[in-house]
C-alpha atoms as a PDB file:
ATOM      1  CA  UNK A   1      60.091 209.320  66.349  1.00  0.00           C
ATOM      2  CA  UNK A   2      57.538 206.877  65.099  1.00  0.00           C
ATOM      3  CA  UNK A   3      55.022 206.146  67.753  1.00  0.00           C
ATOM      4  CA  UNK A   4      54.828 202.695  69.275  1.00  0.00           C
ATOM      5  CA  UNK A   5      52.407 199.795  68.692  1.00  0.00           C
ATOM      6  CA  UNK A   6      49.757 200.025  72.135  1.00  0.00           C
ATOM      7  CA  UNK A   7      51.220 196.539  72.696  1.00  0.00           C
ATOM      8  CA  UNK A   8      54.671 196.448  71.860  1.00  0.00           C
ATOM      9  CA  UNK A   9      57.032 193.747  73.365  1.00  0.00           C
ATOM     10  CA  UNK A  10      58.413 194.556  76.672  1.00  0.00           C
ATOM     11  CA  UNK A  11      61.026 193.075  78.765  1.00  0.00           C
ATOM     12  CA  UNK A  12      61.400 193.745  82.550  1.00  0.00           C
ATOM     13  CA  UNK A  13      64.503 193.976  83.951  1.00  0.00           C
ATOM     14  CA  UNK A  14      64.914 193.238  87.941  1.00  0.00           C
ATOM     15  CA  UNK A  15      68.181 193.141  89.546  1.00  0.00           C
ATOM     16  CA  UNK A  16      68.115 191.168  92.776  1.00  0.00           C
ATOM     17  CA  UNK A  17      70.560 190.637  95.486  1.00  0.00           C
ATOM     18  CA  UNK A  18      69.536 189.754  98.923  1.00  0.00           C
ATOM     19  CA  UNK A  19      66.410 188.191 100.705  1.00  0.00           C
ATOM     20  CA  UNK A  20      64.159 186.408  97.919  1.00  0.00           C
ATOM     21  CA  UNK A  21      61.078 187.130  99.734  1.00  0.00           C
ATOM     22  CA  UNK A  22      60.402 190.956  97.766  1.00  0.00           C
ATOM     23  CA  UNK A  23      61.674 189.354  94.723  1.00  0.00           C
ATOM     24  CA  UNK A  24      58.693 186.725  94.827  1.00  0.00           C
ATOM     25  CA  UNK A  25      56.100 189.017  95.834  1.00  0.00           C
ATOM     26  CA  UNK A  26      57.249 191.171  93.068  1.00  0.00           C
ATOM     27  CA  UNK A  27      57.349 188.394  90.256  1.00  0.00           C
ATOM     28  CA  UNK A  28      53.621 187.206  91.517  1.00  0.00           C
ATOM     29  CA  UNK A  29      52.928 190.939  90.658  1.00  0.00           C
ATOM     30  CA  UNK A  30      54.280 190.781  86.949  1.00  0.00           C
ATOM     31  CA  UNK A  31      52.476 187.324  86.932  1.00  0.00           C
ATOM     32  CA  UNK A  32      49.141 188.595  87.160  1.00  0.00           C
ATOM     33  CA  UNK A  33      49.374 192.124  84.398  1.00  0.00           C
ATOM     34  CA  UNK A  34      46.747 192.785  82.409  1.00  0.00           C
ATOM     35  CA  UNK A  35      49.562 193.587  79.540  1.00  0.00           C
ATOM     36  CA  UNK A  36      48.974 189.689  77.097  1.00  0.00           C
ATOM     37  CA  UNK A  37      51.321 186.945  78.890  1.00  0.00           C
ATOM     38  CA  UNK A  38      52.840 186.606  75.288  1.00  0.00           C
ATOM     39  CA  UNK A  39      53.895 190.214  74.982  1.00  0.00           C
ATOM     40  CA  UNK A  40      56.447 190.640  77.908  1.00  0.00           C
ATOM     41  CA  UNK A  41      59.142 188.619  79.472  1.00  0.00           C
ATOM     42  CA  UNK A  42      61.067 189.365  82.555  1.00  0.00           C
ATOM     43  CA  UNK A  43      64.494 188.897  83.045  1.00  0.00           C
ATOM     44  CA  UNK A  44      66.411 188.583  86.807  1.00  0.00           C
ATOM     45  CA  UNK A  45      69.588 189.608  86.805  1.00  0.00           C
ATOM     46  CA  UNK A  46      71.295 187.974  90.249  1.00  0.00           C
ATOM     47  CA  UNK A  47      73.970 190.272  91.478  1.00  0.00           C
ATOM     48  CA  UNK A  48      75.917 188.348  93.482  1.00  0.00           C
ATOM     49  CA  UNK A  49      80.024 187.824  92.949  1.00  0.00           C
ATOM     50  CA  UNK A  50      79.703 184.094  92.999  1.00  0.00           C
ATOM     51  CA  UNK A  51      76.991 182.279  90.985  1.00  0.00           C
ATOM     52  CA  UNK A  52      73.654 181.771  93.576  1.00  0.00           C
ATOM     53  CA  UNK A  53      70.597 180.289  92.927  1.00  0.00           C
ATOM     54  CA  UNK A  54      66.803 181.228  93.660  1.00  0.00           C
ATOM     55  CA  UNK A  55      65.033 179.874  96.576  1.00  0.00           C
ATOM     56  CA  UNK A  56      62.217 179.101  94.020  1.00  0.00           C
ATOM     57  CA  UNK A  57      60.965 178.425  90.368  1.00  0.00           C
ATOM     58  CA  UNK A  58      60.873 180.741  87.819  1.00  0.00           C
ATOM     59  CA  UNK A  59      57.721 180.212  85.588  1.00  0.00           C
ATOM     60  CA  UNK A  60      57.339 180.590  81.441  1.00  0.00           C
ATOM     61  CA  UNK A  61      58.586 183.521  80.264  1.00  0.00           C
ATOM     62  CA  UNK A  62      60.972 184.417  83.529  1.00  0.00           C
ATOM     63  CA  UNK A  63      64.088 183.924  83.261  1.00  0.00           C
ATOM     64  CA  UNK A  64      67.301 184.002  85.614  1.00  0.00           C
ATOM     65  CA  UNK A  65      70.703 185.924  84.745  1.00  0.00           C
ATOM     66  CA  UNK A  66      73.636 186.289  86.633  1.00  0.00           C
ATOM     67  CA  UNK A  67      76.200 189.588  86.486  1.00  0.00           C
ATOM     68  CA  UNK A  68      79.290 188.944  89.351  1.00  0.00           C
ATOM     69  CA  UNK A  69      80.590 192.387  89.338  1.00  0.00           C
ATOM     70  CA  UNK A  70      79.122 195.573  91.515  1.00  0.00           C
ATOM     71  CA  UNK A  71      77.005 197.411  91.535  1.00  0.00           C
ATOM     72  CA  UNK A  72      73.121 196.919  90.094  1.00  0.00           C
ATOM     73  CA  UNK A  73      73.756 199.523  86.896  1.00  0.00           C
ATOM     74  CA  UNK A  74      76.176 196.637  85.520  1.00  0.00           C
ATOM     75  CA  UNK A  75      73.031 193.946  86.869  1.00  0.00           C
ATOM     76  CA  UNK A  76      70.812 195.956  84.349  1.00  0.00           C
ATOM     77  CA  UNK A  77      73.221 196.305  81.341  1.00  0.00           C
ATOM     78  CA  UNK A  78      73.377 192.643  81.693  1.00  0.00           C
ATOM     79  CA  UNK A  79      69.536 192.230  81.129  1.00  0.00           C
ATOM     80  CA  UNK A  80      69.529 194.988  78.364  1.00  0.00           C
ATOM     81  CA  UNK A  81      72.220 193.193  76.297  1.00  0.00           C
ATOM     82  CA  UNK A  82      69.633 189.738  77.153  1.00  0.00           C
ATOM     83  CA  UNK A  83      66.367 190.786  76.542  1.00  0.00           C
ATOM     84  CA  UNK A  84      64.363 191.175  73.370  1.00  0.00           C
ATOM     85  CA  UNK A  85      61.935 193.946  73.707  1.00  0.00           C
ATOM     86  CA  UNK A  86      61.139 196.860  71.892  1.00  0.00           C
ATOM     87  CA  UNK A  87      60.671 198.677  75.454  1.00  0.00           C
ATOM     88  CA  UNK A  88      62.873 198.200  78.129  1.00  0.00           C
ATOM     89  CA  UNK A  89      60.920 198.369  81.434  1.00  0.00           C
ATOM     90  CA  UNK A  90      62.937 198.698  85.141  1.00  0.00           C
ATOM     91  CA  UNK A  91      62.232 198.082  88.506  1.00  0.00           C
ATOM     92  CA  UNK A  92      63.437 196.669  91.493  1.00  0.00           C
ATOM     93  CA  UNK A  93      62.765 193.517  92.984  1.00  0.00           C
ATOM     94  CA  UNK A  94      61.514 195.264  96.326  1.00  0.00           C
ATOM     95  CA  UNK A  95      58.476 196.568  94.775  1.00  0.00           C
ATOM     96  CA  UNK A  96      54.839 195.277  93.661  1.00  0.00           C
ATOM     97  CA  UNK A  97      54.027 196.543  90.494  1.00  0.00           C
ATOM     98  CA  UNK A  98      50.355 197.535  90.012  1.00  0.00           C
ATOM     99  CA  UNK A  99      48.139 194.932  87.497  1.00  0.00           C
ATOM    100  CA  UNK A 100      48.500 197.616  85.417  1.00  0.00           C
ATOM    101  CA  UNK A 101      51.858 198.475  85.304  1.00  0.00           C
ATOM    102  CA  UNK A 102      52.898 197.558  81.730  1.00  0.00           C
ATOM    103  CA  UNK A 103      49.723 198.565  79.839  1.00  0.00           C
ATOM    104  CA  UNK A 104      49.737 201.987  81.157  1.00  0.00           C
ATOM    105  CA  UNK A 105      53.431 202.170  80.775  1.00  0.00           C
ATOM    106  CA  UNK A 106      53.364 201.342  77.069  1.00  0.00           C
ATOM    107  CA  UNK A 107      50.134 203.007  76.173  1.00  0.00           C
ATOM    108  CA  UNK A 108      51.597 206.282  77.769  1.00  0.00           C
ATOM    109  CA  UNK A 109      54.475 205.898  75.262  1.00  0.00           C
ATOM    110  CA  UNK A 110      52.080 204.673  72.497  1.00  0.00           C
ATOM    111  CA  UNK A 111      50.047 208.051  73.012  1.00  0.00           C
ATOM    112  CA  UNK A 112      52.706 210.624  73.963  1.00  0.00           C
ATOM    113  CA  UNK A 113      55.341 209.515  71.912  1.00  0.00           C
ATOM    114  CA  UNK A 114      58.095 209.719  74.343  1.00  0.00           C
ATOM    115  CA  UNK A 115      60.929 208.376  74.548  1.00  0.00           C
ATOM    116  CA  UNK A 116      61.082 207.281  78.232  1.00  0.00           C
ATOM    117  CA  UNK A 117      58.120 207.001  81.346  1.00  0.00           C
ATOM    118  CA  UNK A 118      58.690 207.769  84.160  1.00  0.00           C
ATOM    119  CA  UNK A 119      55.857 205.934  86.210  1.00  0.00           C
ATOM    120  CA  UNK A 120      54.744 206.776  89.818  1.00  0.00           C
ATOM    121  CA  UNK A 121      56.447 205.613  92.827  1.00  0.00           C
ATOM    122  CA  UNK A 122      54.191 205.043  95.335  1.00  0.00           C
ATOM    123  CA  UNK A 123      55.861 204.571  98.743  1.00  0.00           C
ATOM    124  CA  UNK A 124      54.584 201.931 101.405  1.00  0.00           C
ATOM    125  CA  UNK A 125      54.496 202.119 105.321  1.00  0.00           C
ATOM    126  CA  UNK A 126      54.160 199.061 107.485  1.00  0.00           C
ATOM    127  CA  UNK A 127      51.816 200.537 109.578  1.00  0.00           C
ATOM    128  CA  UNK A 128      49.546 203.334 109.982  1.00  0.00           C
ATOM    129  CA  UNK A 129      51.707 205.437 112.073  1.00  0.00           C
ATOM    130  CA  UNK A 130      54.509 206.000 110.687  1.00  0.00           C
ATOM    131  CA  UNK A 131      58.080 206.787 111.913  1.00  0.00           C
ATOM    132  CA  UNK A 132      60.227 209.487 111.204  1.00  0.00           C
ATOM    133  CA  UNK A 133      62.533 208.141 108.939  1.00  0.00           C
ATOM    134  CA  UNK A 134      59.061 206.432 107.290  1.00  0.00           C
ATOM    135  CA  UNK A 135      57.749 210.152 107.007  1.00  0.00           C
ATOM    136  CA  UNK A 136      61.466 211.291 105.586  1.00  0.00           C
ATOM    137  CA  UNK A 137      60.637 208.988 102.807  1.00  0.00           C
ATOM    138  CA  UNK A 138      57.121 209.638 102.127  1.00  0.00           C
ATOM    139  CA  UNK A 139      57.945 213.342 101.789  1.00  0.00           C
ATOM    140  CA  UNK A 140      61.181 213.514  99.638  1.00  0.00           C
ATOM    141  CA  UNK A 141      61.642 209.503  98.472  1.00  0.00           C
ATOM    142  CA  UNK A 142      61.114 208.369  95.219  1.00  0.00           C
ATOM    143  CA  UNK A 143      58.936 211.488  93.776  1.00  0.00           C
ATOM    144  CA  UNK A 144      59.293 210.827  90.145  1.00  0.00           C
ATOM    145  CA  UNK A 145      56.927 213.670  89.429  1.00  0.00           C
ATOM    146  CA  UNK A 146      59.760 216.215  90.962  1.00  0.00           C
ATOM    147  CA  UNK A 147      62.515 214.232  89.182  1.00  0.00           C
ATOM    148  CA  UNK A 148      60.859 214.290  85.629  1.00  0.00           C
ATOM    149  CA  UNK A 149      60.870 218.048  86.267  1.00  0.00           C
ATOM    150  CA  UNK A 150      64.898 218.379  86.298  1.00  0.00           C
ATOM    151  CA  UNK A 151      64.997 215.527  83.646  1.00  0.00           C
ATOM    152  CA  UNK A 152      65.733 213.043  86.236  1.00  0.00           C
ATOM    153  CA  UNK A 153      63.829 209.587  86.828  1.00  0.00           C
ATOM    154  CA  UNK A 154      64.441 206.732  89.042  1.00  0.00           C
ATOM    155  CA  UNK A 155      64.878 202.925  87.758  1.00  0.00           C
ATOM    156  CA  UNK A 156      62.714 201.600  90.319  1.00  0.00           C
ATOM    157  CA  UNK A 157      60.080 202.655  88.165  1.00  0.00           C
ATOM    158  CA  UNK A 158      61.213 203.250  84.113  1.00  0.00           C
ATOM    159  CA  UNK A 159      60.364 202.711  80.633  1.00  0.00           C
ATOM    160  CA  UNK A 160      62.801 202.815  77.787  1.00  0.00           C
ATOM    161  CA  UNK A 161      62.642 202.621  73.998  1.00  0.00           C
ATOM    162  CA  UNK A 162      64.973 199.983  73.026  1.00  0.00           C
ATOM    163  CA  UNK A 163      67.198 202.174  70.598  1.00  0.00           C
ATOM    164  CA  UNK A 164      68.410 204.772  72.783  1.00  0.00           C
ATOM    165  CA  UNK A 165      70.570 202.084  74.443  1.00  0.00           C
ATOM    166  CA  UNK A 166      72.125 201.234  71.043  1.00  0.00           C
ATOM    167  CA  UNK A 167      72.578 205.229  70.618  1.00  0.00           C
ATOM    168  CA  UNK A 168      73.350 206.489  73.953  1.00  0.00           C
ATOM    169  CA  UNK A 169      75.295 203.193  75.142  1.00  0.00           C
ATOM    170  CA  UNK A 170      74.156 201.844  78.405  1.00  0.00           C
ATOM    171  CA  UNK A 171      74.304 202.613  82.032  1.00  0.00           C
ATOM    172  CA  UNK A 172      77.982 203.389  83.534  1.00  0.00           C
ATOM    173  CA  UNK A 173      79.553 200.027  85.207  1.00  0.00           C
ATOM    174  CA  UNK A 174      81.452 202.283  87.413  1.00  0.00           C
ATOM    175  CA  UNK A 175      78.481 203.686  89.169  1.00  0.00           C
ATOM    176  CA  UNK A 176      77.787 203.027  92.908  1.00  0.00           C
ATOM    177  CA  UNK A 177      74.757 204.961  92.876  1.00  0.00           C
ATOM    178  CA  UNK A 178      72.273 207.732  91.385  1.00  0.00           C
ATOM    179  CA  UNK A 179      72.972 205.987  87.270  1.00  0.00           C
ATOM    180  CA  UNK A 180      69.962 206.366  86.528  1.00  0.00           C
ATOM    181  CA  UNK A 181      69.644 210.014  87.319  1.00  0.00           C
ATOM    182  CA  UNK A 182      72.652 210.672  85.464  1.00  0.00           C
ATOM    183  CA  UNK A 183      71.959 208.405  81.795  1.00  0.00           C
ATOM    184  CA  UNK A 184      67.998 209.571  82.395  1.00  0.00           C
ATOM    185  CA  UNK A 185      69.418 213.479  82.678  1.00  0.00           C
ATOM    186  CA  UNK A 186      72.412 212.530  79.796  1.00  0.00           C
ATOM    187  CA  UNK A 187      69.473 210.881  77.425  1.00  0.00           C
ATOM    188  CA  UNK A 188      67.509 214.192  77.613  1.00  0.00           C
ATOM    189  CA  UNK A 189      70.318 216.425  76.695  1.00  0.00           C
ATOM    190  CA  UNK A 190      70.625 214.553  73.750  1.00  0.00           C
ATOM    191  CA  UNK A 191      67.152 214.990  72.645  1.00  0.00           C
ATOM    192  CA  UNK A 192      65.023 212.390  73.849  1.00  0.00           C
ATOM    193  CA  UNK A 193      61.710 213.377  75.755  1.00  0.00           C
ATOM    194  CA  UNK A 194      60.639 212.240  79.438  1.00  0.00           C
ATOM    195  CA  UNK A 195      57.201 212.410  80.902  1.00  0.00           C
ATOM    196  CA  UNK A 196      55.923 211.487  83.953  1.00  0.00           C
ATOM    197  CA  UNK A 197      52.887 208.408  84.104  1.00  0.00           C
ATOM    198  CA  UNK A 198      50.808 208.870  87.108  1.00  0.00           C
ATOM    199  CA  UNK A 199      49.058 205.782  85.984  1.00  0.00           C
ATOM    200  CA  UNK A 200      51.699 203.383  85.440  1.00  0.00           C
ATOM    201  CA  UNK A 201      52.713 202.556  89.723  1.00  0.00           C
ATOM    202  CA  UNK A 202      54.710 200.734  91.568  1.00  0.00           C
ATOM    203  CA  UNK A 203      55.161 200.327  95.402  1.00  0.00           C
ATOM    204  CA  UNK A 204      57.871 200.982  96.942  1.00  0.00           C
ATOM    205  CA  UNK A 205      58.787 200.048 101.142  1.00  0.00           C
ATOM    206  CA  UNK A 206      59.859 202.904 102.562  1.00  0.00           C
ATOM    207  CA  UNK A 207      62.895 202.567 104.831  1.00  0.00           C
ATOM    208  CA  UNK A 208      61.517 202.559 108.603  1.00  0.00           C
ATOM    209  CA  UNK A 209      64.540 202.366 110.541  1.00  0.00           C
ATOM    210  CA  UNK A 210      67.171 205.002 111.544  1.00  0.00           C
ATOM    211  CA  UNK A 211      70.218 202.347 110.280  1.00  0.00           C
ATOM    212  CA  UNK A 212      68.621 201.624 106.904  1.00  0.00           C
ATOM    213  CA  UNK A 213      68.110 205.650 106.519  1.00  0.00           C
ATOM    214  CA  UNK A 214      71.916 206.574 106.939  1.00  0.00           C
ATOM    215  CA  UNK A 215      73.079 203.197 105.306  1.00  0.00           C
ATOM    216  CA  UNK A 216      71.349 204.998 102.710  1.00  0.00           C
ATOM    217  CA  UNK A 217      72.584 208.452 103.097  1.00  0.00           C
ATOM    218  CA  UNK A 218      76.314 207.074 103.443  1.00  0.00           C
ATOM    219  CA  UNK A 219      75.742 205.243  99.959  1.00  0.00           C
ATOM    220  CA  UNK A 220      74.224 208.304  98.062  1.00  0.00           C
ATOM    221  CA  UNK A 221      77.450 210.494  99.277  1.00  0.00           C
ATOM    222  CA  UNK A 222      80.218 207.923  98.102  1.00  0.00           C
ATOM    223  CA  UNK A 223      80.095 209.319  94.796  1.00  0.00           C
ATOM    224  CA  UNK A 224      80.952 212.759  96.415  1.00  0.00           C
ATOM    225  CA  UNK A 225      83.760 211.031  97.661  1.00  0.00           C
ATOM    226  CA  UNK A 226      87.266 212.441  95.444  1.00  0.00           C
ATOM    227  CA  UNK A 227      84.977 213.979  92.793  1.00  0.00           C
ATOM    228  CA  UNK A 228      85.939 214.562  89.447  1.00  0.00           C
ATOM    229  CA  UNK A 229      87.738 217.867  88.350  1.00  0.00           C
ATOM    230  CA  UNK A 230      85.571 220.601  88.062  1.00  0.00           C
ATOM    231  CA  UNK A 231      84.397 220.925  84.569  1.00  0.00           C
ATOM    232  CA  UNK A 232      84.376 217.239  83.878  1.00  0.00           C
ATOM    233  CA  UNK A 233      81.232 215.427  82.654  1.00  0.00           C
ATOM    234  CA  UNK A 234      81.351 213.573  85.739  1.00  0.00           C
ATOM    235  CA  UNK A 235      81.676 216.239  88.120  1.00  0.00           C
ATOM    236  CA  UNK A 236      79.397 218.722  86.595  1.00  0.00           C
ATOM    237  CA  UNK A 237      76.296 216.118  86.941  1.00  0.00           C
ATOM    238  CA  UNK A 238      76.951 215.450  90.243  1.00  0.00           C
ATOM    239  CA  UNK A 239      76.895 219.180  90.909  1.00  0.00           C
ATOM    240  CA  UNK A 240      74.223 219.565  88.768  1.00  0.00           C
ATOM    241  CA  UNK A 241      72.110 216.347  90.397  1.00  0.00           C
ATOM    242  CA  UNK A 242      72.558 217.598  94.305  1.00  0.00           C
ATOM    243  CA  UNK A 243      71.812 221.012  93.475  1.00  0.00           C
ATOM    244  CA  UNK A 244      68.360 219.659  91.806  1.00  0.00           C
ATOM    245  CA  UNK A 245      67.671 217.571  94.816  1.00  0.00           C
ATOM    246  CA  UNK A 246      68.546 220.747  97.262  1.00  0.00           C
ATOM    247  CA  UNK A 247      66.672 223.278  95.320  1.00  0.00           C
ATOM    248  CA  UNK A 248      63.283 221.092  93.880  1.00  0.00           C
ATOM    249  CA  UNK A 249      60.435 221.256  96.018  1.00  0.00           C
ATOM    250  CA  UNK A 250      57.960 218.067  96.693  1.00  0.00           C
ATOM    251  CA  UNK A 251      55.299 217.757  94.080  1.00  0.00           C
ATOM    252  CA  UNK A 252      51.820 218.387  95.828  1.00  0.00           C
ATOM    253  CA  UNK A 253      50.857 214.957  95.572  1.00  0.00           C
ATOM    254  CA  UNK A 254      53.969 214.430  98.327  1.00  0.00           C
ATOM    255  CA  UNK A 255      53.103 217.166 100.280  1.00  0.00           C
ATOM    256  CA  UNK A 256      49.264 217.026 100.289  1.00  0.00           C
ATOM    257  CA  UNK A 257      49.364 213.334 101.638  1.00  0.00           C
ATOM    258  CA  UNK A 258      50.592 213.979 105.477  1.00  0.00           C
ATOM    259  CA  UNK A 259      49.802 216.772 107.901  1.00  0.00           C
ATOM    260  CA  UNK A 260      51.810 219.649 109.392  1.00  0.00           C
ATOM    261  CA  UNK A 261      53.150 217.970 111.494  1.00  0.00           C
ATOM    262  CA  UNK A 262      54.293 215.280 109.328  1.00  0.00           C
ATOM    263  CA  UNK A 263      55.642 217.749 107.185  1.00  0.00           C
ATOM    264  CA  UNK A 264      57.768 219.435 109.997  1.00  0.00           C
ATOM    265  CA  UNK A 265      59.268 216.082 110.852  1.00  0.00           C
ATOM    266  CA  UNK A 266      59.865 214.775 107.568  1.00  0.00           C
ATOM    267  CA  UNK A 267      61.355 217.750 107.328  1.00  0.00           C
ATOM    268  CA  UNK A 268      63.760 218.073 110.035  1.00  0.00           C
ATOM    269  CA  UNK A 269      64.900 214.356 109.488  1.00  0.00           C
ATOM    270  CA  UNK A 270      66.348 216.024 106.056  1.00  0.00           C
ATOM    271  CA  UNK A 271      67.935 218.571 107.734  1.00  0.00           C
ATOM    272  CA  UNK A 272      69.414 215.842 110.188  1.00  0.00           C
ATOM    273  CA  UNK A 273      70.500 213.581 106.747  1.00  0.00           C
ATOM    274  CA  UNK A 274      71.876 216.330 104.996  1.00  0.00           C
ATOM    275  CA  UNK A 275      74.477 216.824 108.480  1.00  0.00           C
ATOM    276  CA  UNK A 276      75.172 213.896 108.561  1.00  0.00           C
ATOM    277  CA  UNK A 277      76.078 213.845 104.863  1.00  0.00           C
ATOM    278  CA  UNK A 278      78.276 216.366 105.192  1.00  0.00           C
ATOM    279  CA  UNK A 279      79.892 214.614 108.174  1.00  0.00           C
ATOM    280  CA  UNK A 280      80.758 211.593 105.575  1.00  0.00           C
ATOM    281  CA  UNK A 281      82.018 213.898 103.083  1.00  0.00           C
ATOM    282  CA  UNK A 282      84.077 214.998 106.027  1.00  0.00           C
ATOM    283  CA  UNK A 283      84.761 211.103 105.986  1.00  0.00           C
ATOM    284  CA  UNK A 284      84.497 211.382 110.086  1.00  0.00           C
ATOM    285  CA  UNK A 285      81.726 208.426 110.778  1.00  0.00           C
ATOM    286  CA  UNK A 286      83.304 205.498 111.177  1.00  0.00           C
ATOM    287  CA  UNK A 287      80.275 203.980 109.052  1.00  0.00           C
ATOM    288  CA  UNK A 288      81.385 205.395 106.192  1.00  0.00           C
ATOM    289  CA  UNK A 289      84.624 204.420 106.567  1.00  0.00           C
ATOM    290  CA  UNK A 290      84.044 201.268 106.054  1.00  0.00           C
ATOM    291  CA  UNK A 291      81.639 201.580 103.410  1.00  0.00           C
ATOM    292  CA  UNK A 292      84.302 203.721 101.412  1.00  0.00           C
ATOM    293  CA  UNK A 293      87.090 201.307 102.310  1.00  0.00           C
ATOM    294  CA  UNK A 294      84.805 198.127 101.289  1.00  0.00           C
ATOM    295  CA  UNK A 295      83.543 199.977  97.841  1.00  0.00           C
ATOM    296  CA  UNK A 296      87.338 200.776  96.978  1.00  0.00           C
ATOM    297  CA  UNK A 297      87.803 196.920  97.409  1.00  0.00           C
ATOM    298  CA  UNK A 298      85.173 195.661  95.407  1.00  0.00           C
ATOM    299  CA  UNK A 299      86.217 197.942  92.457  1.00  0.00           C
ATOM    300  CA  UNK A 300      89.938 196.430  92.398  1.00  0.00           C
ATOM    301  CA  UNK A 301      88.941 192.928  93.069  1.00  0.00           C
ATOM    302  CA  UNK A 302      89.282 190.624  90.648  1.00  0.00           C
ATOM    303  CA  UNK A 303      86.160 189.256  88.913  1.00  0.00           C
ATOM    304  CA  UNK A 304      85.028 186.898  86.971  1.00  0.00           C
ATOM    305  CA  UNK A 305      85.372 187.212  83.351  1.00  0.00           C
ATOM    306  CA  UNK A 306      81.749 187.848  81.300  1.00  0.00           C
ATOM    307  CA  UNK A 307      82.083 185.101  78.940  1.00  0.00           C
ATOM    308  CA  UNK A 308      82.544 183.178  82.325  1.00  0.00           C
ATOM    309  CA  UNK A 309      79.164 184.771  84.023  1.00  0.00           C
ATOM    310  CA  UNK A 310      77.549 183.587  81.032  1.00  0.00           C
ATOM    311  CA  UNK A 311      78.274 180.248  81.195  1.00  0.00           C
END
């Protein structure tokens, strides 16, 4: 593969959906790169069913999409099939990208040749003592270091070369969660090379609340949920991804950053997720009952058409 220009055009893709608040802090971020103005656009892809509007202005070189149907993997094929660059970068519109973020994303490509970046994740606590579920994610959240070692990387943080969308196809509209593990694992298999940027960070809020912490576990094990035949594409990655995520230590950098005894919680609150994981598989808290019974209804509702969205 050809290497890349050191300043190759990028566009940013952020799906939103929710409180506008993160997505401004994160676009002030993106404002103020060191990457040239002229060499990057960002592109918001509102995931919302019915057409919504931001609570502010966009500024040159931002602009606003809109993709009806669930979940955020169809929110970022819409700004793929938009944008113009010869690097796809991701992230979510909860985090603040460093000033950096795009020149040591592309120069890592530029020099190593890779295919895809994963950058670093760094996760944020509101305060300086923080809670279990806050140590939970500190430990095992977001460790792209860990991931890049089973082929895996997040889309919170995540560059792309533009053509192995137009030769892999793009991510599956289908998915509830964990996409980008899958295409990221799929696109390796198929030859292209991953490597992890220390250099090219985001932050990330950790979750600091028990609720937000399950909501999350209860969304991670829908896909569980009915799974494919064994021997399926479908089913083996799934296998394939929990086993990772079971077996796959921290990387140090996790583990060095709290004490023992943040360790031992962080630690025990896994053991306490993975229970209660199992318990939804089990499809006995009533939480997940709902969540399963509102997913199933968003996947057979009827949606707008995408020459519709467009317009």
């Amino acid at each position: 593969m050809p290497c890349l220009p050191a300043q190759a055009f990028v566009s940013v893709v952020i799906p939103h959906q929710g409180d506008d608040s993160f997505l401004l802090r994160c676009l002030e971020a993106l404002r103020n790169q060191t990457y040239p103005s002229h060499l990057y656009e960002v592109l918001v892809v509102l995931n919302e069913p019915e057409r919504s509007y931001l609570e502010f202005e966009l500024q040159e070189g931002e602009f606003p999409l809109w993709e009806p149907r669930y979940f955020s993997y169809n929110a970022r094929d819409r700004g793929i099939e938009a944008s113009g660059g010869d690097v796809i970068a991701f992230t979510d519109s909860d985090t603040v990208p460093h000033p950096d973020w795009l020149s040591q994303g592309t120069l890592a490509m530029a020099r190593s040749g890779s295919d895809l970046i994963a950058g670093h994740i760094s996760v944020t606590t509101s305060t300086n003592r923080p809670s279990p579920p806050e140590l939970y994610e500190l430990l095992y959240a977001f460790d792209q270091e860990k991931n890049v070692s089973g082929g895996y990387s997040a889309t919170a943080n995540l560059f792309a070369r533009r053509h192995l969308f137009a030769d892999l196809g793009l991510f599956e509209e289908t998915a509830i969660t964990g996409e980008d593990f899958d295409w990221t694992r799929s696109a390796v298999e198929a030859g292209a090379t991953l490597i992890y940027s220390a250099d090219a960070i985001v932050e990330h809020p950790a979750r600091d609340t028990w609720s937000t912490l399950f909501a999350k576990a209860r969304r991670t094990t829908l896909p569980y949920v009915d799974i494919a035949e064994p021997g399926s594409s479908q089913g083996n990655h799934l296998r394939e991804r929990v086993r990772f995520q079971l077996r796959a230590t921290p990387s140090p950098g996790k583990a060095n950053a709290l004490s023992k005894s943040q360790r031992f919680v962080a630690r025990f609150m896994r053991l306490l997720l993975i229970a209660y994981k199992a318990l939804c598989l089990l499809r006995i808290p009533p939480a997940f009952k709902r969540n399963l019974q509102a997913i199933r209804g968003r996947q057979v509702a009827v949606v707008p058409a995408i020459q519709e969205a467009t317009t």
